[in-house]
Protein backbone atom coordinates (compact mmCIF):
# COMPACT_ATOMS: atom_id res chain seq x y z
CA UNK A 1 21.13 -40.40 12.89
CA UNK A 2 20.29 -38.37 9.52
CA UNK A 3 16.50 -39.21 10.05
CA UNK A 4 16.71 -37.98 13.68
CA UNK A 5 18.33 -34.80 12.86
CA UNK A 6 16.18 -34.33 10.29
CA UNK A 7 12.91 -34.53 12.62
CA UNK A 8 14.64 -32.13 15.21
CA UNK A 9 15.77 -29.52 12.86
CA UNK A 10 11.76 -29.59 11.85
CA UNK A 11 10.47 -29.41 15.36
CA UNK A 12 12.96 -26.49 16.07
CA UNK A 13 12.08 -24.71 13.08
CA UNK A 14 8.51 -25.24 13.72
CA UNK A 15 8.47 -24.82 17.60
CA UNK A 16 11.20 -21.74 17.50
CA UNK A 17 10.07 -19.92 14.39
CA UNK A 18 13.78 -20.83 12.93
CA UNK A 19 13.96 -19.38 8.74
CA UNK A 20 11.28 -16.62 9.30
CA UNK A 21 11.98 -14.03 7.22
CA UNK A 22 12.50 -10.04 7.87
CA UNK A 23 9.65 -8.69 6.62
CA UNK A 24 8.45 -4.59 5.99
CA UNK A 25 4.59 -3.83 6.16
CA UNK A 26 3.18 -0.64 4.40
CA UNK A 27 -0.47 -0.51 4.94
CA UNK A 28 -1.62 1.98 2.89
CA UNK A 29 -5.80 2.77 4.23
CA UNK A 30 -8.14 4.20 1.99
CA UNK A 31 -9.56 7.58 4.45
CA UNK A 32 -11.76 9.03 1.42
CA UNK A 33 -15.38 9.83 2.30
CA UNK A 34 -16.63 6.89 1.37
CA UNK A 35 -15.52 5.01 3.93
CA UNK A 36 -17.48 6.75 6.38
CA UNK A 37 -20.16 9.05 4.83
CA UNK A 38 -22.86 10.01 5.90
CA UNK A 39 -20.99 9.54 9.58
CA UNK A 40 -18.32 11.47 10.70
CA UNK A 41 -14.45 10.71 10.32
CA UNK A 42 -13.79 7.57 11.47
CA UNK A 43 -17.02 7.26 13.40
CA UNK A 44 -17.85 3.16 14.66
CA UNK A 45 -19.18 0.97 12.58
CA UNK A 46 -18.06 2.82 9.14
CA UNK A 47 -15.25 1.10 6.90
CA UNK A 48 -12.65 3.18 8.22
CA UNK A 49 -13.19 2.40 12.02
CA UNK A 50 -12.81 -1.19 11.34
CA UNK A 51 -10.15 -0.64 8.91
CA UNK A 52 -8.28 1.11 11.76
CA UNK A 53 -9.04 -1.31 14.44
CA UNK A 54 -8.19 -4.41 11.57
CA UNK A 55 -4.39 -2.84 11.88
CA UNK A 56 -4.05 -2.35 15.89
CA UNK A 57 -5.46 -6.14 16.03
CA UNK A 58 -2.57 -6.92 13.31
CA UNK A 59 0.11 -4.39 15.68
CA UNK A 60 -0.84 -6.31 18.74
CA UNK A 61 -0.37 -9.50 17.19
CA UNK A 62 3.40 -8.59 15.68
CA UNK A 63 4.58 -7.67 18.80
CA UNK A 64 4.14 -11.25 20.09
CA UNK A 65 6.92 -12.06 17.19
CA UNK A 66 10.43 -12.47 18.38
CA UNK A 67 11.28 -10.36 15.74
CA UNK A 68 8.52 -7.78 14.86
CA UNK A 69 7.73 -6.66 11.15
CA UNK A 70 9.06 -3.57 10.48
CA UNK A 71 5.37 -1.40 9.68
CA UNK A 72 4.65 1.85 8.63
CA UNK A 73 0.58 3.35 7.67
CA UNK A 74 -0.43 5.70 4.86
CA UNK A 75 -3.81 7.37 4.65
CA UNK A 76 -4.84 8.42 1.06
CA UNK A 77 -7.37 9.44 -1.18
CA UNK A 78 -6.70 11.30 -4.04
CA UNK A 79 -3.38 12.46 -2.12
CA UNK A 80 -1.46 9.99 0.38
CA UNK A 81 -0.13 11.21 3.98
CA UNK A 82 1.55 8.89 6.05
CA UNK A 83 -0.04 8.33 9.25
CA UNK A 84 3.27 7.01 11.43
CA UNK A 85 6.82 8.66 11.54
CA UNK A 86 8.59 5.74 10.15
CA UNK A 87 8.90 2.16 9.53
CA UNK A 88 9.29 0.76 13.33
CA UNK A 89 8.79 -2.76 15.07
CA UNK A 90 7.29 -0.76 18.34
CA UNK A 91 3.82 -1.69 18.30
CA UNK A 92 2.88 0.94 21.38
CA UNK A 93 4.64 3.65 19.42
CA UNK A 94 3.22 3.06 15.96
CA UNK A 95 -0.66 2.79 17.85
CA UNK A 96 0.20 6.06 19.59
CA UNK A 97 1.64 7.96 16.16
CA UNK A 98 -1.69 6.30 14.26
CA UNK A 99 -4.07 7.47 16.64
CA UNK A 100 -2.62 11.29 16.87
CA UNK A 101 -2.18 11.77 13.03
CA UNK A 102 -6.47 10.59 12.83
CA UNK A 103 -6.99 13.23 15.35
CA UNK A 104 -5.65 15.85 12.97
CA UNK A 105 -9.05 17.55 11.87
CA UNK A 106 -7.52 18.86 8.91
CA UNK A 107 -6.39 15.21 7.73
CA UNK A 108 -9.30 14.92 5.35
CA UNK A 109 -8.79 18.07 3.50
CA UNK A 110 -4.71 16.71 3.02
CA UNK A 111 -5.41 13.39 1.56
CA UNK A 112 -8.01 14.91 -0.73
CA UNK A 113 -10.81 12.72 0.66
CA UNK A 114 -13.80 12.87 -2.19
CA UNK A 115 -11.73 10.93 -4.60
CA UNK A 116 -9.12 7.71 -4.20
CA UNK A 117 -5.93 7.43 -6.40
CA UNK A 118 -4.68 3.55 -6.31
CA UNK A 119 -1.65 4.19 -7.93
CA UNK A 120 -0.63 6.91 -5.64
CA UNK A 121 -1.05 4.40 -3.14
CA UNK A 122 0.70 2.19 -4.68
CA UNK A 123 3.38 4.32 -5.64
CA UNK A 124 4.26 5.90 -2.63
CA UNK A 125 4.14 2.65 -0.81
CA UNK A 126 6.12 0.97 -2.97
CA UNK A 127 9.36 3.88 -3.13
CA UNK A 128 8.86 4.26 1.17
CA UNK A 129 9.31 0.27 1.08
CA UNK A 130 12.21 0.36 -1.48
CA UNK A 131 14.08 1.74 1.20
CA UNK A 132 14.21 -1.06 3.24
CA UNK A 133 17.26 -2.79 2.46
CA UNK A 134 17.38 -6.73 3.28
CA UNK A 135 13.91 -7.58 4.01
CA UNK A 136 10.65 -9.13 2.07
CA UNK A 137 8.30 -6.07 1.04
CA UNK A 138 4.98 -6.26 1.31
CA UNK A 139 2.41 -3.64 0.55
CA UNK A 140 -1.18 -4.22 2.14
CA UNK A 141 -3.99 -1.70 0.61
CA UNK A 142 -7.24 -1.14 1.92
CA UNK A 143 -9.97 0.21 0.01
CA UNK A 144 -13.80 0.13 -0.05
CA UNK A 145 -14.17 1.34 -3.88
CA UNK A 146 -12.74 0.95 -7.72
CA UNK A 147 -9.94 2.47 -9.51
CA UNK A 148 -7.66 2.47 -12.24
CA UNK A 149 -4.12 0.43 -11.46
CA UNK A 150 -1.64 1.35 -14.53
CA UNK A 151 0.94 -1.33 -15.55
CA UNK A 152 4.08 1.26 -14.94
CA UNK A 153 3.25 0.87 -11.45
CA UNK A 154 2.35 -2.64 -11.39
CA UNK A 155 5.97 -3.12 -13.10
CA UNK A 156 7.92 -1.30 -10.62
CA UNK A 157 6.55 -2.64 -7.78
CA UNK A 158 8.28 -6.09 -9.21
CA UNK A 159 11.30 -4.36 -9.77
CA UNK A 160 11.59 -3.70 -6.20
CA UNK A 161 10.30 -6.85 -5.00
CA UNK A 162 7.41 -5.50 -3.27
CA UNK A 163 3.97 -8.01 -3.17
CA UNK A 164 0.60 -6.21 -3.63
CA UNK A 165 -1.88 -7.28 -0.99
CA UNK A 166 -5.20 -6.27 -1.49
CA UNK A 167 -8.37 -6.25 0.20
CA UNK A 168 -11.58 -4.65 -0.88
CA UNK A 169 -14.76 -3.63 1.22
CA UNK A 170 -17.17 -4.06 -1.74
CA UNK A 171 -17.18 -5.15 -5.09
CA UNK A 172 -14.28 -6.98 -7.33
CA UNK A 173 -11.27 -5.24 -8.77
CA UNK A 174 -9.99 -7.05 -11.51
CA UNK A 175 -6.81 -4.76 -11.71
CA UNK A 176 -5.80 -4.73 -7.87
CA UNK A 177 -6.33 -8.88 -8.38
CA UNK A 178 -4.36 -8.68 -11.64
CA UNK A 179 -1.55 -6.91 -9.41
CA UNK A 180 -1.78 -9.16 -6.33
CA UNK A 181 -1.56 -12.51 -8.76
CA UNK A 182 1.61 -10.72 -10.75
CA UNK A 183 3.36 -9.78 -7.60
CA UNK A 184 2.80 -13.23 -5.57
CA UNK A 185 0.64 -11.19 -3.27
CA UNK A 186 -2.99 -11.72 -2.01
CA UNK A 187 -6.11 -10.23 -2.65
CA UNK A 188 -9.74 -10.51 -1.20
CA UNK A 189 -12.79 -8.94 -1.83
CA UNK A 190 -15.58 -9.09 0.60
CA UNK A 191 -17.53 -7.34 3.89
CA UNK A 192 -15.53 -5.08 6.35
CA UNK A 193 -16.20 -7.88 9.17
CA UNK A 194 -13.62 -9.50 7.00
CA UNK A 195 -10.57 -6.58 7.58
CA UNK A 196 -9.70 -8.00 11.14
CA UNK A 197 -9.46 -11.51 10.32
CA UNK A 198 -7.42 -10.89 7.03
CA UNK A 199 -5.10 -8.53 8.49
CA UNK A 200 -4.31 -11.07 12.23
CA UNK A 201 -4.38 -14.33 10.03
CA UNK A 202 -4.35 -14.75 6.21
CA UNK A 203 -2.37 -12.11 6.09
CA UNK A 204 0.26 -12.51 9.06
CA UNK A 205 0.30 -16.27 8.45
CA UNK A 206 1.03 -15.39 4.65
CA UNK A 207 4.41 -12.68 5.28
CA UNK A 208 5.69 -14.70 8.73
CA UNK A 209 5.66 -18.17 7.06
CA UNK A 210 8.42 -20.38 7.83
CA UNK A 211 6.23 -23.31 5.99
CA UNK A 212 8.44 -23.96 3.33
CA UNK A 213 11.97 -24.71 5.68
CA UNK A 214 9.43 -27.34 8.16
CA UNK A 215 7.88 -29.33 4.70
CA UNK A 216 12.05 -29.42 3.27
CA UNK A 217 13.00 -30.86 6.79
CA UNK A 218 10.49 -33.54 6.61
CA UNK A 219 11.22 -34.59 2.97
CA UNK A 220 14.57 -35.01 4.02
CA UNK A 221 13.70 -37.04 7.25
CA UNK A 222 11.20 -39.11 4.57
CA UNK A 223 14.43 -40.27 2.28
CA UNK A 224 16.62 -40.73 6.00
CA UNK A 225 13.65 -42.68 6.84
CA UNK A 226 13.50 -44.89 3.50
CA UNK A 227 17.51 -45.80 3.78
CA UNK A 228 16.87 -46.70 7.22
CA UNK A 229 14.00 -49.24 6.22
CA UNK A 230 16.88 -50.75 3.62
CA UNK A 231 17.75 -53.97 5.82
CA UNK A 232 14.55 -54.37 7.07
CA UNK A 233 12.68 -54.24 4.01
CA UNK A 234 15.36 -56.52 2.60
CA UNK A 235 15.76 -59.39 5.22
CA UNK A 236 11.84 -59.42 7.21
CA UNK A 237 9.69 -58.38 3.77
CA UNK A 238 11.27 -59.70 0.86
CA UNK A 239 13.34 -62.37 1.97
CA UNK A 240 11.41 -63.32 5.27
CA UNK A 241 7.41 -62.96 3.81
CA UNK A 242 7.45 -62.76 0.47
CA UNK A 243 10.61 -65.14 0.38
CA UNK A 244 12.40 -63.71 -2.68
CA UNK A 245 16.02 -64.55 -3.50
CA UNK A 246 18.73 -62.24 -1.65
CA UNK A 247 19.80 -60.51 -4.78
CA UNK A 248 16.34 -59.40 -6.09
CA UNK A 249 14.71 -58.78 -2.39
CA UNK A 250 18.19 -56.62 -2.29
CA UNK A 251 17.74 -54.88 -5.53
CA UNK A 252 13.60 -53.98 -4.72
CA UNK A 253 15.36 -52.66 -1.14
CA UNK A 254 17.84 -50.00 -2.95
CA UNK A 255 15.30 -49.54 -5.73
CA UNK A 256 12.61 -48.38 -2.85
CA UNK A 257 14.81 -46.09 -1.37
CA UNK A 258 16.54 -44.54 -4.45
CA UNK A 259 12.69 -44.23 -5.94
CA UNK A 260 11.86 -41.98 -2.80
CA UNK A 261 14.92 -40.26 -3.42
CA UNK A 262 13.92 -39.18 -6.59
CA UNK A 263 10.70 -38.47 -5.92
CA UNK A 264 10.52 -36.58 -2.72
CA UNK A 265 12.43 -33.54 -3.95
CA UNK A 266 9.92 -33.08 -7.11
CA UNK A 267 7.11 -33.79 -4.32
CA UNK A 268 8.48 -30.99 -2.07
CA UNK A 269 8.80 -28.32 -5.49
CA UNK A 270 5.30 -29.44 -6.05
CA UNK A 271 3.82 -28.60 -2.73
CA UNK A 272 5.98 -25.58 -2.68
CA UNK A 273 4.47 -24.35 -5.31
CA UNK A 274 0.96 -25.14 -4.47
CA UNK A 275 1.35 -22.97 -1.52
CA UNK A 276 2.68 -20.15 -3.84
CA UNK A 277 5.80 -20.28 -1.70
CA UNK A 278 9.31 -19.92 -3.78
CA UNK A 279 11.43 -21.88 -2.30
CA UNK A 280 15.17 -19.90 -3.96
CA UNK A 281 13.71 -16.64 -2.41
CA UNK A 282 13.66 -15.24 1.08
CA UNK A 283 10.47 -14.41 1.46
């Protein structure tokens, strides 16, 4: 009965999206010149238009959730503007709010677009998400080119439990990766055909995880299923093939199933781990 529960609570959890957690998404998009000069503002092809299509691909895609992340967009370069009202789980209303404040023609001139401030970004990302109460915080910043990321930042983004998520259109940044490692976030560095597929899969798969509730459900239907192969084990492979005495074909029975016991829990921390997934936290 335990192993059967066991496997249904998995498939439930698995099927229904059951332990998800509430998550809040700043995407903070780096609008300075760079990510579209010589073009115009925004024009196709640049950075910027695929940045900007990367995050209606990842709004379309959290609407499909039962229970949407909460998401709010920034704009910045040396100054930071936010580009929707609000945090808000309306994927229509957030596309419509994005697309007016880009039509703003004096948006460039407010974010201060020939230069890019990271911990700005950062920063203001980090206090709009503090205000969030009860969900995971995740910052996601977007940004074709280097700059510096001070500690004091770094430091109270873990005090409010906000993950740095980083992707870069270019070259490495050793201290956006330093910040994604200390805050359990992610970071990649690569071409802008990369934004879309980052943002709708490594990304969403990464903050909408319920991984870590389907692998505990199958360790525990692994030690139901190791009790329930007790008798067996006892009377058809120790006693009836291997023809051992009752008391020792007994003993290697228990012994089998207290082993798995044992080890199944340190197996489950183990993968846990290896998927960077803390197991005493919500998100």
């Amino acid at each position: 009965m335990f192993l059967a529960a066991c496997l249904v609570a998995a498939a439930l959890f698995w099927v229904l999206g059951l332990g998800r957690p509430n998550v809040a998404v700043a995407i903070a998009l780096d609008l300075s010149n760079s990510t579209y000069a010589p073009q115009a503002f925004n024009a196709p092809g640049t950075v910027m238009e695929r940045e900007i299509q990367a995050v209606r691909s990842y709004l379309q895609r959290n609407n499909q959730l039962g229970s949407p992340n909460q998401v709010q967009i920034f704009g910045f370069g040396g100054a930071i503007r936010p580009l929707t009202n609000s945090f808000n789980t309306d994927g229509k209303q957030i596309e419509a709010e994005l697309t007016q404040a880009l039509q703003n023609r004096d948006l460039p001139q407010q974010i201060i677009s020939n230069t890019t401030d990271l911990n700005l970004a950062i920063q203001k990302g980090t206090e709009a998400l503090s205000s969030i109460p009860n969900y995971c915080r995740d910052l996601l910043l977007v940004t074709d080119g280097a700059g510096n990321v001070s500690p004091p930042v770094v430091v109270n983004a873990v005090a409010q439990k906000v993950r740095l998520n980083s992707i870069i259109v270019g070259a490495e940044a050793p201290e956006l990766k330093l910040a994604a490692l200390t805050t359990n976030g992610i970071y990649i560095a690569g071409a802008k055909d990369r934004l879309e597929n980052f943002f709708t899969k490594e990304f969403f798969a990464k903050v909408n995880t319920n991984i870590k509730w389907i692998v505990l459900w199958l360790g525990a239907a692994w030690i139901a299923l190791m009790w329930t192969l007790t008798l067996p084990l006892d009377r058809w492979i120790f006693q009836g093939l291997m023809r051992l005495e009752m008391p020792l074909a007994g003993q290697l029975s228990l012994g089998n199933a207290l082993f798995w016991s044992v080890l199944t829990p340190i197996l489950i921390w183990q993968i846990l781990k290896l998927l960077d997934l803390p197991f005493f936290s919500a998100c």
